[in-house]
N, C-alpha and C. Protein backbone atom coordinates (compact mmCIF):
# COMPACT_ATOMS: atom_id res chain seq x y z
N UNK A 1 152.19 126.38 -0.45
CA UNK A 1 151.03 126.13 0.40
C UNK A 1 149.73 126.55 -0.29
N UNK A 2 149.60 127.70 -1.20
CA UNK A 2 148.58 128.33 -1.83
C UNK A 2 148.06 127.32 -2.61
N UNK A 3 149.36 126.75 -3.65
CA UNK A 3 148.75 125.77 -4.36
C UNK A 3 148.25 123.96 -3.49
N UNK A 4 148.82 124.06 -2.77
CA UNK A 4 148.26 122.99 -1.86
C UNK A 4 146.96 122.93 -1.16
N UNK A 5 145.83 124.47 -1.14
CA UNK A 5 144.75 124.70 -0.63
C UNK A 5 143.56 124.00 -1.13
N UNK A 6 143.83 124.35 -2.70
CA UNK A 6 142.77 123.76 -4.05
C UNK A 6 142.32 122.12 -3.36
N UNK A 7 143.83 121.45 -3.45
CA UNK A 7 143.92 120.68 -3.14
C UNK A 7 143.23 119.72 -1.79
N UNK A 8 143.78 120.18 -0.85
CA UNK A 8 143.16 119.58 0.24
C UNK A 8 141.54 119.83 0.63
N UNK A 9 141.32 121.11 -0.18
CA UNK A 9 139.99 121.08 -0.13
C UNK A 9 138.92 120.13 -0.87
N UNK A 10 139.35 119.61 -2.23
CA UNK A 10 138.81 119.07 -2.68
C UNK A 10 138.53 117.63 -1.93
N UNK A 11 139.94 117.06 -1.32
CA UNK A 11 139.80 116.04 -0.79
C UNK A 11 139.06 116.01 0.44
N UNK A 12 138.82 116.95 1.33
CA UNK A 12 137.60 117.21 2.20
C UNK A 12 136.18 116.97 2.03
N UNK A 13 136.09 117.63 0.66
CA UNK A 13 134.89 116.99 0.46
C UNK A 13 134.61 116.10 -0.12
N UNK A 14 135.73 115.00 -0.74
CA UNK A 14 135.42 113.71 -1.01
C UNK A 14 135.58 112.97 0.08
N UNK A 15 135.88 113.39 0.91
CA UNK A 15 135.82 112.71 2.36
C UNK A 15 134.33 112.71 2.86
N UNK A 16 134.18 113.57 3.00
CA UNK A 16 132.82 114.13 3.95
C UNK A 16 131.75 113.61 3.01
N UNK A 17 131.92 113.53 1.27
CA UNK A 17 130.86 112.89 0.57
C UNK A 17 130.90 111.71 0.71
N UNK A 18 132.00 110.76 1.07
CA UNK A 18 131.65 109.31 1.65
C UNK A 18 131.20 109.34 2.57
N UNK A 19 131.43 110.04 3.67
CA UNK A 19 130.76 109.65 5.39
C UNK A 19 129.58 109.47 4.76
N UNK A 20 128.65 110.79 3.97
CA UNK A 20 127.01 111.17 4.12
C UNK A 20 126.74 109.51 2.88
N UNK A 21 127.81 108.65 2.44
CA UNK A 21 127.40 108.13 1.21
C UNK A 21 127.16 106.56 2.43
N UNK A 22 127.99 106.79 3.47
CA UNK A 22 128.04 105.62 4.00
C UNK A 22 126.88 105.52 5.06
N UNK A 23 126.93 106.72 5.84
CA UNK A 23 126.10 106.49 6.95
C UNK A 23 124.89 105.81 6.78
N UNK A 24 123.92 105.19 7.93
CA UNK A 24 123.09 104.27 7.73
C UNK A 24 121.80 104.95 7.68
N UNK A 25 120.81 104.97 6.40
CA UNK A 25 119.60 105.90 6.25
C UNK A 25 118.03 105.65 7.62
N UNK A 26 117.99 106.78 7.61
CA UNK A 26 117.04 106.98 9.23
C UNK A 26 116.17 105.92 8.82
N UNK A 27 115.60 105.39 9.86
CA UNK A 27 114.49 104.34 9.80
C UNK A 27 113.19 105.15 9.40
N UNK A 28 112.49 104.48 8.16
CA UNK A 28 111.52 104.96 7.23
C UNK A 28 110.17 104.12 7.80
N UNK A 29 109.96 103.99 8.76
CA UNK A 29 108.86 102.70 9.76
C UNK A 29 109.08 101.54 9.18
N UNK A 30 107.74 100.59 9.13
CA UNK A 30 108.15 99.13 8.83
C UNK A 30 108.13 98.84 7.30
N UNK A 31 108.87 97.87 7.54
CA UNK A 31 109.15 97.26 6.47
C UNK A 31 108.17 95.93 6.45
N UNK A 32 108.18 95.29 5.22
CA UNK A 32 107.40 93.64 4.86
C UNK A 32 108.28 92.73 5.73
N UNK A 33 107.59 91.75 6.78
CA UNK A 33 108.47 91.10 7.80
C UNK A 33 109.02 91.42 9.02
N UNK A 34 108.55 92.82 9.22
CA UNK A 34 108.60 93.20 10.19
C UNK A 34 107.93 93.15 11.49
N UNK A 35 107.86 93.31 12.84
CA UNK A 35 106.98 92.70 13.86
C UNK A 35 106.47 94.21 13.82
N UNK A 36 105.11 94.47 14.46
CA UNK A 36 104.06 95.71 14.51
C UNK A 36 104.41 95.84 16.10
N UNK A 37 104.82 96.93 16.49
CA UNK A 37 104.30 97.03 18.15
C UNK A 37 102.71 97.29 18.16
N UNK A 38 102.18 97.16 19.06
CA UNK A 38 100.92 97.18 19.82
C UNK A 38 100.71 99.02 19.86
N UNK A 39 99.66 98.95 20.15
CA UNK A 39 99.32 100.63 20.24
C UNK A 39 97.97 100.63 21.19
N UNK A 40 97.72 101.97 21.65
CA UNK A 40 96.54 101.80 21.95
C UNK A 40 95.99 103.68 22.11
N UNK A 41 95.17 103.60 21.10
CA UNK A 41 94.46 104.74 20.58
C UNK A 41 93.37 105.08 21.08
N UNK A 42 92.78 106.17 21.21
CA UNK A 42 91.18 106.04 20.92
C UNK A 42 90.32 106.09 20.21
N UNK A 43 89.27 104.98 20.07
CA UNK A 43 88.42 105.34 19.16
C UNK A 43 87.67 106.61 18.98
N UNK A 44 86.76 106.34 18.32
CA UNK A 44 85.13 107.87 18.55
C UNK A 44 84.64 107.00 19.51
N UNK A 45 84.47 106.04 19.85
CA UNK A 45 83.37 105.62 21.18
C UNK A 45 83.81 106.00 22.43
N UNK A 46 85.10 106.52 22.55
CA UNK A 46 86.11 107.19 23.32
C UNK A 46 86.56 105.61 24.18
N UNK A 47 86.97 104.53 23.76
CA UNK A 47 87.19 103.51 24.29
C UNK A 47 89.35 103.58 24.21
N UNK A 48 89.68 103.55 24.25
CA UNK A 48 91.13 102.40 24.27
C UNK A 48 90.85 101.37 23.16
N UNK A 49 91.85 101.59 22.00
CA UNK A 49 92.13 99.86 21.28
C UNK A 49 93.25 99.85 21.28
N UNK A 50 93.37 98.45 21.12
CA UNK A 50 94.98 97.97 21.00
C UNK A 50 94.66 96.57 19.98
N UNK A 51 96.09 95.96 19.63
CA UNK A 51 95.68 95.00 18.84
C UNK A 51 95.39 93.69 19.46
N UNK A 52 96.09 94.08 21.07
CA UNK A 52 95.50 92.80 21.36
C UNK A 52 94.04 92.94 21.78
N UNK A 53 93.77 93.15 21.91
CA UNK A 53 92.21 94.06 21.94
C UNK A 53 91.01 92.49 21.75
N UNK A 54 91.55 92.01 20.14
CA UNK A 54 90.72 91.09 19.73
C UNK A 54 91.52 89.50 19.64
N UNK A 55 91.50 88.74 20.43
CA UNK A 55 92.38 87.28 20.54
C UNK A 55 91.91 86.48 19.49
N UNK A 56 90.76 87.09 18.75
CA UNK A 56 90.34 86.11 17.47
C UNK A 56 90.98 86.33 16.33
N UNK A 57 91.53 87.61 16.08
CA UNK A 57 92.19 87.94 15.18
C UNK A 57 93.39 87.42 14.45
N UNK A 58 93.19 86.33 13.33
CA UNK A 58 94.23 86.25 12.19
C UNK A 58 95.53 87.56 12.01
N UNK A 59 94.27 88.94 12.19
CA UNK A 59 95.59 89.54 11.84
C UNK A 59 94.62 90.69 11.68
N UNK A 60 94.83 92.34 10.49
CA UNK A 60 94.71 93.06 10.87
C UNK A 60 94.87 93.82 9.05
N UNK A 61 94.04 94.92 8.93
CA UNK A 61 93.77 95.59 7.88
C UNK A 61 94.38 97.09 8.46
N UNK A 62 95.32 97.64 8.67
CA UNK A 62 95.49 98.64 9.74
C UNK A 62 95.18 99.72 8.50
N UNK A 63 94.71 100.85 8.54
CA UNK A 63 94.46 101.78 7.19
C UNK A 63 95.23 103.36 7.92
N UNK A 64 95.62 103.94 7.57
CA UNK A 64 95.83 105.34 7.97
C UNK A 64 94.97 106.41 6.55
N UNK A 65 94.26 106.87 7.51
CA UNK A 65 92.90 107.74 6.66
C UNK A 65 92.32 108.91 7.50
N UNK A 66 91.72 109.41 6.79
CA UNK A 66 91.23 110.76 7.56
C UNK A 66 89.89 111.49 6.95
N UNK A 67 88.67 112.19 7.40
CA UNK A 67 87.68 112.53 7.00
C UNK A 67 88.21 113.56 5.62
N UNK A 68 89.08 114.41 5.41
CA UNK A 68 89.11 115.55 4.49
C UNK A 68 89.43 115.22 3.83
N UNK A 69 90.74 114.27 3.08
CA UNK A 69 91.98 114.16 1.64
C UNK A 69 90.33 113.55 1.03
N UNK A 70 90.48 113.80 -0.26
CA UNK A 70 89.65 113.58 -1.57
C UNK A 70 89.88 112.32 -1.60
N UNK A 71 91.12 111.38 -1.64
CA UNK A 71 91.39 110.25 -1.68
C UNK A 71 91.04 109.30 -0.87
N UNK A 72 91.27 109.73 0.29
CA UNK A 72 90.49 108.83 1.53
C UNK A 72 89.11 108.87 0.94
N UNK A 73 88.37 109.94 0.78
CA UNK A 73 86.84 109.85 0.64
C UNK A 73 86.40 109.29 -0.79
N UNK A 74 87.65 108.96 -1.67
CA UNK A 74 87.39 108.03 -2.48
C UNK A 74 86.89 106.44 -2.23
N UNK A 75 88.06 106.76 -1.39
CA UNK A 75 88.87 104.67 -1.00
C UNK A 75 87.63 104.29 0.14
N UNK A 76 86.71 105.61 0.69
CA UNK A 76 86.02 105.04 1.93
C UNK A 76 85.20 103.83 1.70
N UNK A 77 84.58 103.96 0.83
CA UNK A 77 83.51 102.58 0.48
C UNK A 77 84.41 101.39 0.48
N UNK A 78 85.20 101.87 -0.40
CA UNK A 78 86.14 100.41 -0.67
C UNK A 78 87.03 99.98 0.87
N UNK A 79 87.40 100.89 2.31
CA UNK A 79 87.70 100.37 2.86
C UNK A 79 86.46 99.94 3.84
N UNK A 80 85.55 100.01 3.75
CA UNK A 80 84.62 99.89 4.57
C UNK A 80 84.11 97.98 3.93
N UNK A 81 84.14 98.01 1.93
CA UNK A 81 83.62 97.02 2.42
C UNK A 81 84.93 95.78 2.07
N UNK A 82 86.25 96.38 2.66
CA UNK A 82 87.28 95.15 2.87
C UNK A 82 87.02 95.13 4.27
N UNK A 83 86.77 96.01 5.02
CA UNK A 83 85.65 95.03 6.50
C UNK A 83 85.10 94.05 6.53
N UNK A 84 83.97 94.62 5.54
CA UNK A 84 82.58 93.39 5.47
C UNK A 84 83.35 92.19 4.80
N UNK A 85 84.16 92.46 4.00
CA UNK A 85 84.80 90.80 3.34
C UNK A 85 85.73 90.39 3.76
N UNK A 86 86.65 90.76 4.90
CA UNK A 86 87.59 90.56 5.36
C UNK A 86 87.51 90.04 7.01
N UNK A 87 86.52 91.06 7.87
CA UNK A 87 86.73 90.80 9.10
C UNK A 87 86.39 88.93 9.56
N UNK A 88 84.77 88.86 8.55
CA UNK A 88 84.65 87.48 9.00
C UNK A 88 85.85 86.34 9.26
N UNK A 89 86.75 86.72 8.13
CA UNK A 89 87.68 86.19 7.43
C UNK A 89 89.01 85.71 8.83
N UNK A 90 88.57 86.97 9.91
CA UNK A 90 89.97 87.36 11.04
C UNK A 90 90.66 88.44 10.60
N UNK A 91 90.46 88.75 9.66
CA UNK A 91 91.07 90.24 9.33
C UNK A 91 90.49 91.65 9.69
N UNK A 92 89.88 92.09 10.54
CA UNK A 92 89.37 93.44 10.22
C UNK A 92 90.20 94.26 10.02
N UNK A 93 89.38 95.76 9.73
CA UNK A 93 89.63 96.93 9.53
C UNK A 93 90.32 97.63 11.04
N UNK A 94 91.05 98.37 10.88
CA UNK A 94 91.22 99.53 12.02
C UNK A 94 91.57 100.48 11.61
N UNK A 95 90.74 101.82 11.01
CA UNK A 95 91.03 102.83 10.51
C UNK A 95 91.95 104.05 11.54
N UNK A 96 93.10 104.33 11.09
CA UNK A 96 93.85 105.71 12.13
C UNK A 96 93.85 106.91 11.27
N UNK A 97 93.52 108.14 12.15
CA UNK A 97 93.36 109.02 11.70
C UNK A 97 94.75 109.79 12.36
N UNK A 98 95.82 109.81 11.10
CA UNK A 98 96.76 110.58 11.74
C UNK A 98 96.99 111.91 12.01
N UNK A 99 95.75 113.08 11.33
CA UNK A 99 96.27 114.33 10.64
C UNK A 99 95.97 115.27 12.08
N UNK A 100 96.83 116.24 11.97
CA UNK A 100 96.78 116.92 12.92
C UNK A 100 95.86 118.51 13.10
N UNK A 101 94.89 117.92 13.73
CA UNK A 101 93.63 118.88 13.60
C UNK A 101 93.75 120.22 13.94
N UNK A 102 94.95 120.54 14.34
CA UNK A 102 94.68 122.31 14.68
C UNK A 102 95.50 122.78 12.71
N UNK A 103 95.75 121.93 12.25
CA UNK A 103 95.91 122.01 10.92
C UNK A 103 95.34 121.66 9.70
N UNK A 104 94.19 120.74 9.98
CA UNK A 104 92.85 120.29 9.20
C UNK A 104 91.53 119.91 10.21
N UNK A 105 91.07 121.13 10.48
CA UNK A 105 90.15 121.21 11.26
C UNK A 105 88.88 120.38 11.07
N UNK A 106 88.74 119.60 9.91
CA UNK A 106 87.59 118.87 9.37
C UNK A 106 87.82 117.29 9.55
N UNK A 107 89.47 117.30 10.82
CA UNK A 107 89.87 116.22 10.96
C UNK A 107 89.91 115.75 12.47
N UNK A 108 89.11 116.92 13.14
CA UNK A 108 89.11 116.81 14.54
C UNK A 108 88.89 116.00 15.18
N UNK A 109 88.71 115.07 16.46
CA UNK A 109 87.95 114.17 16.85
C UNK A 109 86.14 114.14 17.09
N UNK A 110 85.84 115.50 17.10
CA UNK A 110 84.56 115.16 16.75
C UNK A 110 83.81 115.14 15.81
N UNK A 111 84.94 115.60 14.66
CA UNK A 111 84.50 115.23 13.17
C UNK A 111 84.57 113.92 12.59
N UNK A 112 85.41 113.41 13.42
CA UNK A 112 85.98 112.00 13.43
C UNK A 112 84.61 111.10 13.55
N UNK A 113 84.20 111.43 15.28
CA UNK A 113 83.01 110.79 15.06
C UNK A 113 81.74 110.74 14.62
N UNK A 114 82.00 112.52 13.98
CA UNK A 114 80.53 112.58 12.62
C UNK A 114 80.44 111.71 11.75
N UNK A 115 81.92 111.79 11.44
CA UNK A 115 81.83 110.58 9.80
C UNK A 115 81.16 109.21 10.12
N UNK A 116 82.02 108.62 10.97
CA UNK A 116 81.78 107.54 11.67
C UNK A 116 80.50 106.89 11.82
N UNK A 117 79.90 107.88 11.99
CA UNK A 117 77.99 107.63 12.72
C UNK A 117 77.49 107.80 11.24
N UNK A 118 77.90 108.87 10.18
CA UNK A 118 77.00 108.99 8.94
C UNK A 118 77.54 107.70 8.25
N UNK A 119 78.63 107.33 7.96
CA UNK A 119 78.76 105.83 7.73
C UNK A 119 78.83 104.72 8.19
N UNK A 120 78.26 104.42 9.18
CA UNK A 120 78.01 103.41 9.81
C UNK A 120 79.59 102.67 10.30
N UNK A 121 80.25 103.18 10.36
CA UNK A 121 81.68 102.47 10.67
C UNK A 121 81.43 101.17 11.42
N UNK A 122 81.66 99.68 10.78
CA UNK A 122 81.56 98.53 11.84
C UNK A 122 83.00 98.56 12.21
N UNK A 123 84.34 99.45 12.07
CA UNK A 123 85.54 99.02 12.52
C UNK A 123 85.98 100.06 13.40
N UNK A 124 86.82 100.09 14.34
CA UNK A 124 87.41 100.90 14.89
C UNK A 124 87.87 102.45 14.16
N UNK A 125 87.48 103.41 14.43
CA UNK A 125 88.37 104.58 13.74
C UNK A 125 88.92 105.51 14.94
N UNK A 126 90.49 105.41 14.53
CA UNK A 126 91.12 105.72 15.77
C UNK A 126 92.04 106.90 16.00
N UNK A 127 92.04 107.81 16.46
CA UNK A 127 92.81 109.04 16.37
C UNK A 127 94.25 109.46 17.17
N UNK A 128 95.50 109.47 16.28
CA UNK A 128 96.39 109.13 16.64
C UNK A 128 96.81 110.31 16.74
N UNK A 129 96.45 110.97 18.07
CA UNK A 129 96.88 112.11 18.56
C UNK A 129 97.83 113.02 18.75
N UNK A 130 99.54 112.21 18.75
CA UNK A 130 101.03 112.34 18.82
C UNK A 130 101.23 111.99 17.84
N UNK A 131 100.19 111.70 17.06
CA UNK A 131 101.19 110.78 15.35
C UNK A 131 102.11 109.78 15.60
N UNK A 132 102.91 109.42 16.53
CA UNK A 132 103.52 108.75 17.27
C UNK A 132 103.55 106.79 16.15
N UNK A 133 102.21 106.84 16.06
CA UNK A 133 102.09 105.30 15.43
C UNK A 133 102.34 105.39 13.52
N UNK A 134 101.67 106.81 13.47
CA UNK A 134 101.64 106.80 11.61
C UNK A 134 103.20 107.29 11.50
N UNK A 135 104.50 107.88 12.69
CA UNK A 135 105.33 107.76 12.07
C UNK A 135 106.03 106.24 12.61
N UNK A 136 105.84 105.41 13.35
CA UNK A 136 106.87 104.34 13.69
C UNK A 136 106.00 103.10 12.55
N UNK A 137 104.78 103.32 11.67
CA UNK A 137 104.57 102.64 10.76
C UNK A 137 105.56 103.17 9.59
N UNK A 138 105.58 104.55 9.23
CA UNK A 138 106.57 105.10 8.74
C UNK A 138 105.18 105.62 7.22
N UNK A 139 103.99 105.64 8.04
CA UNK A 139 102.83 106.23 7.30
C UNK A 139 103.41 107.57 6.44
N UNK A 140 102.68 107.92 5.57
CA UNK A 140 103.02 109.03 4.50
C UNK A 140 101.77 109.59 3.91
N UNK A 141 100.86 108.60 3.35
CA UNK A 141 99.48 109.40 3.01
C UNK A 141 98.36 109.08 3.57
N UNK A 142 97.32 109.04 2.90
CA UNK A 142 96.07 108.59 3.21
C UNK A 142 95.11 108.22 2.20
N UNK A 143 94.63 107.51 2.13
CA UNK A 143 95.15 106.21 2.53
C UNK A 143 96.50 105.70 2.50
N UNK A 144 96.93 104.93 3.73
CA UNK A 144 98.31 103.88 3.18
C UNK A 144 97.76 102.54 4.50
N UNK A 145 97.84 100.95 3.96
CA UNK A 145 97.35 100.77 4.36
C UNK A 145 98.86 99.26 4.99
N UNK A 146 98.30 98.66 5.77
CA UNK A 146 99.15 97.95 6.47
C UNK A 146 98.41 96.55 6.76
N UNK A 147 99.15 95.48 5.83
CA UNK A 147 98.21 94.37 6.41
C UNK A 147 99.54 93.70 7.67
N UNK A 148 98.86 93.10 9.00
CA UNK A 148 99.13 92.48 9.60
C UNK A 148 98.73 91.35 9.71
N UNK A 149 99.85 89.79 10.15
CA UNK A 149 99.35 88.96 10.49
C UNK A 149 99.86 88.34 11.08
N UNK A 150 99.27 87.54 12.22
CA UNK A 150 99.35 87.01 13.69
C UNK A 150 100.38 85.36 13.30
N UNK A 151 101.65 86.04 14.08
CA UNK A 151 102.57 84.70 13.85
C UNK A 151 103.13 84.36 15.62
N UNK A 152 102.47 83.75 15.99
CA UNK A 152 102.32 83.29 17.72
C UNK A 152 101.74 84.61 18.59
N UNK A 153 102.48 85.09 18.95
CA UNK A 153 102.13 86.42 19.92
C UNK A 153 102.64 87.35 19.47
N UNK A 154 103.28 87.93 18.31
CA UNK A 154 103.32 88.65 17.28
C UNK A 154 102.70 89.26 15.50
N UNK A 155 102.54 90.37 15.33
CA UNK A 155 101.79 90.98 14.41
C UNK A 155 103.19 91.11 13.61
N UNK A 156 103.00 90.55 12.69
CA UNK A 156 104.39 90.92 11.60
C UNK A 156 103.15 91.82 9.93
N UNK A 157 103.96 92.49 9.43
CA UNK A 157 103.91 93.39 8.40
C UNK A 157 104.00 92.62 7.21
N UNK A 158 103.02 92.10 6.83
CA UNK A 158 102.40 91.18 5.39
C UNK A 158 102.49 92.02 4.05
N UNK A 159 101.74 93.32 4.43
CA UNK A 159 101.65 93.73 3.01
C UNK A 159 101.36 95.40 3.34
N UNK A 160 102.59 96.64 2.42
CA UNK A 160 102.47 97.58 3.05
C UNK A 160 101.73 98.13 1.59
N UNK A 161 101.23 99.65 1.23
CA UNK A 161 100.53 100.11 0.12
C UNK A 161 99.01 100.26 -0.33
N UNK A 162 99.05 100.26 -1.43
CA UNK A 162 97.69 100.96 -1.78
C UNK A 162 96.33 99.62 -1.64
N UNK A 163 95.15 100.05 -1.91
CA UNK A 163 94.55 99.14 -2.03
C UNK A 163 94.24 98.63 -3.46
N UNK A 164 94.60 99.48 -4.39
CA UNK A 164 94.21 99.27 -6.31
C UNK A 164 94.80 99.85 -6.53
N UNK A 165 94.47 99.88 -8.45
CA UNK A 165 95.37 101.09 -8.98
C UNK A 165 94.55 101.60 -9.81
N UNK A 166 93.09 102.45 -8.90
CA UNK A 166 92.19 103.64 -9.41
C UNK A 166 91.87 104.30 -8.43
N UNK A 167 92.19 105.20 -7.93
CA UNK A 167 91.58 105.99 -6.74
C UNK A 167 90.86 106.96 -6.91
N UNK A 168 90.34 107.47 -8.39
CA UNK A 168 89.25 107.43 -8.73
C UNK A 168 87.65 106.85 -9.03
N UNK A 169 88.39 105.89 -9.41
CA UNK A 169 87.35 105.17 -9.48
C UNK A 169 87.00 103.22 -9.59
N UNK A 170 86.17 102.73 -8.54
CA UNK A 170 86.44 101.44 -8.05
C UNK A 170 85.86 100.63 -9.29
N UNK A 171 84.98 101.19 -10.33
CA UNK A 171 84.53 100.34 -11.75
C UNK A 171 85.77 100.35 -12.71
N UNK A 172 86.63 101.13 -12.36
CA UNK A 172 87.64 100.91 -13.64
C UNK A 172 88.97 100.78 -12.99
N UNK A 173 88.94 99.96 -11.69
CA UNK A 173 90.39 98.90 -11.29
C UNK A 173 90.34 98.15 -12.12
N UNK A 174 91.84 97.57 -12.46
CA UNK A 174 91.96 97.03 -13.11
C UNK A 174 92.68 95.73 -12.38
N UNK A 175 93.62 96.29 -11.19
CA UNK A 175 94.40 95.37 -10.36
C UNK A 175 93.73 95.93 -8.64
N UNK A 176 93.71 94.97 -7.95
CA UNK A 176 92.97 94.73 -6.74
C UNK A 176 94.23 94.26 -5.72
N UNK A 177 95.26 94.88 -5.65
CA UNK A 177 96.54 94.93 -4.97
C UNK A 177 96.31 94.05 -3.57
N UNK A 178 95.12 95.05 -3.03
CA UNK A 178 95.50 94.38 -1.28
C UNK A 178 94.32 93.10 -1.66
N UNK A 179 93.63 93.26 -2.30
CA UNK A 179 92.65 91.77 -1.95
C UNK A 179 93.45 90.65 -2.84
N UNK A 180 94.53 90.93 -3.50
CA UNK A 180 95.21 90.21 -3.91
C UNK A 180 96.25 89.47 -3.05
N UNK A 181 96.67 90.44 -2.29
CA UNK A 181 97.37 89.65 -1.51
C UNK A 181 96.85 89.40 0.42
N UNK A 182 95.66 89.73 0.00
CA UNK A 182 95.00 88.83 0.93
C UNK A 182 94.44 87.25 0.75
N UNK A 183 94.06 86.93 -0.31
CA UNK A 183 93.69 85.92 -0.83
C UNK A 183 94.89 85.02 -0.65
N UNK A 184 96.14 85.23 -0.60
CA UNK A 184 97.19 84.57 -0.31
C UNK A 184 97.39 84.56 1.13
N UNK A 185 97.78 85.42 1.49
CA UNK A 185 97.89 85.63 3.14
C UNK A 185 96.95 84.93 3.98
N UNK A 186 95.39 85.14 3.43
CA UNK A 186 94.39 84.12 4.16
C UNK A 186 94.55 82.63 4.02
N UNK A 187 94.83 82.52 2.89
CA UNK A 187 95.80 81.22 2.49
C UNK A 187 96.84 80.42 3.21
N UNK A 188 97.22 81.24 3.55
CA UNK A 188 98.56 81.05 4.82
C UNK A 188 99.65 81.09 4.24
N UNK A 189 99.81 81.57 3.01
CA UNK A 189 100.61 82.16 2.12
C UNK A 189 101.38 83.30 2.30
N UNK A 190 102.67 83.62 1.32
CA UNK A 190 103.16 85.03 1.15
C UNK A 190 102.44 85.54 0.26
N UNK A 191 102.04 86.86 0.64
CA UNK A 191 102.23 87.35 -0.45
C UNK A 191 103.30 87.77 -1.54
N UNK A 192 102.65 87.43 -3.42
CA UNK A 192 103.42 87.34 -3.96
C UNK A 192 103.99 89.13 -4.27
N UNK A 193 103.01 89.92 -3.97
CA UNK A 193 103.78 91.75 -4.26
C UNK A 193 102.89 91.86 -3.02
N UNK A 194 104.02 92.37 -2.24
CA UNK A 194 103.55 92.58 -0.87
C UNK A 194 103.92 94.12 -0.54
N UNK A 195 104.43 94.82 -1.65
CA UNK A 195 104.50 96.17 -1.76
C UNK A 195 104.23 97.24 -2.55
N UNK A 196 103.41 98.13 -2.67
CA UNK A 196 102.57 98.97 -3.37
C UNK A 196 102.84 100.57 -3.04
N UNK A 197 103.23 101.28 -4.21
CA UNK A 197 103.18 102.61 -3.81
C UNK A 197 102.28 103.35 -3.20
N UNK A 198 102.03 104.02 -2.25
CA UNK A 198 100.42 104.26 -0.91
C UNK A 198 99.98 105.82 -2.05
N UNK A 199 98.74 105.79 -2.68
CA UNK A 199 98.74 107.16 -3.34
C UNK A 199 97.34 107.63 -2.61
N UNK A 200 97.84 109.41 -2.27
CA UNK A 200 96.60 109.94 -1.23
C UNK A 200 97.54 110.87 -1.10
N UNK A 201 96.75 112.01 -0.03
CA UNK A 201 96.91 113.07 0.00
C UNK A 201 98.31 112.62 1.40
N UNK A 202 99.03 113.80 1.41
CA UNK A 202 100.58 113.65 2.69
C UNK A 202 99.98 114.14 3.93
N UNK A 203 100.20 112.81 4.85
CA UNK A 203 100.30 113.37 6.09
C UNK A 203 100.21 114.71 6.84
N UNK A 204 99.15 115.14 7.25
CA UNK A 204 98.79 116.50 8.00
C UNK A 204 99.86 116.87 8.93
N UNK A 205 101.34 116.96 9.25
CA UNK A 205 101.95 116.78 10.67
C UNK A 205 101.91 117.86 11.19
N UNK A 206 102.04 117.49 12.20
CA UNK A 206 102.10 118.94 13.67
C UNK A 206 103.48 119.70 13.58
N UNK A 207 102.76 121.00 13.50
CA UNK A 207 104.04 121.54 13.04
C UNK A 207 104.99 122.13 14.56
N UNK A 208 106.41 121.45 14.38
CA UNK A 208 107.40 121.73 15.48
C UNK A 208 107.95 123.50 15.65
């Protein structure tokens, strides 16, 4: 029996290393092709948005960002002016602020709407209070950005990731990721790389 212990133990845990090899990995939010549920946040104007919000809308620039990460306050110009070149287009902006302010206090809601007013925000910036939406997008930094687009009475997931590949600096992109595959998408196209690694500072979460 002694020598039979070695034994059955080993096979225990080649057992138990298939279950963990098989089981099905937790849902990581959306994927490309996926349908968007609806949400409804508040802005700084202290209003309610949702996506159906706007019936003119092609579709949707969804950004998860926040006043403090270095990176967001890189990407801000650049998401501000895929507004100005995009919304005409049916695409706007809807900036969410996922981070959880009793943990980045410079991310509060009324810091929210400082920024807002010193940059003129023409898009929604929306504060996602439960985090609730930046995790069922399956958000991670900040920027990470989410294009949506309107296929009957559904928002499906076009294009998930970064917006370039300088987040230092917008004179020395070299590749223009999301206006790349917007130019297709507005098209009525797929996009042809509709997925981009999201680089920015990690999610602020509320700690359990």
């Amino acid at each position: 029996m002694k020598k039979l212990l070695p034994f059955l133990a080993s096979l225990l845990v080649l057992v138990l290393s298939s279950f963990i090899m098989l089981r099905p990995v937790a849902d990581a939010g959306y994927q490309v092709g996926d349908k968007a549920a609806d949400f409804k946040l508040k802005n700084v104007d202290g209003k309610l948005v949702s996506l159906a919000d706007n019936k003119a809308a092609k579709g949707y620039i969804v950004v998860f960002t926040c006043n403090t990460c270095p990176y967001a306050k890189a990407y801000e110009q650049r998401i501000i002016d895929l507004n100005t070149k995009y919304a005409p287009q049916g695409f706007p902006v809807v900036a969410i602020n996922p981070n959880d302010p009793a943990t980045v206090p410079g991310d509060s809601f009324a810091e929210m709407q400082k920024r807002a007013r010193e940059k003129k925000y023409a898009f929604p910036y929306l504060q996602d209070e439960t985090q609730q939406v930046a995790h069922q997008y399956g958000a991670t930094r900040t920027p990470h950005l989410y294009v949506l687009t309107r296929q009957g009475a559904d928002f499906v997931v076009s294009y998930i990731g970064a917006i370039d590949d300088n987040s230092e600096d917008a004179k020395l992109v070299k590749t223009k990721y999301l206006e790349n595959a917007m130019t297709e998408l507005v098209a009525g196209k797929t996009a042809s790389v509709s997925s981009t690694k999201a680089i920015g500072c990690t999610i602020k979460w509320k700690k359990s």
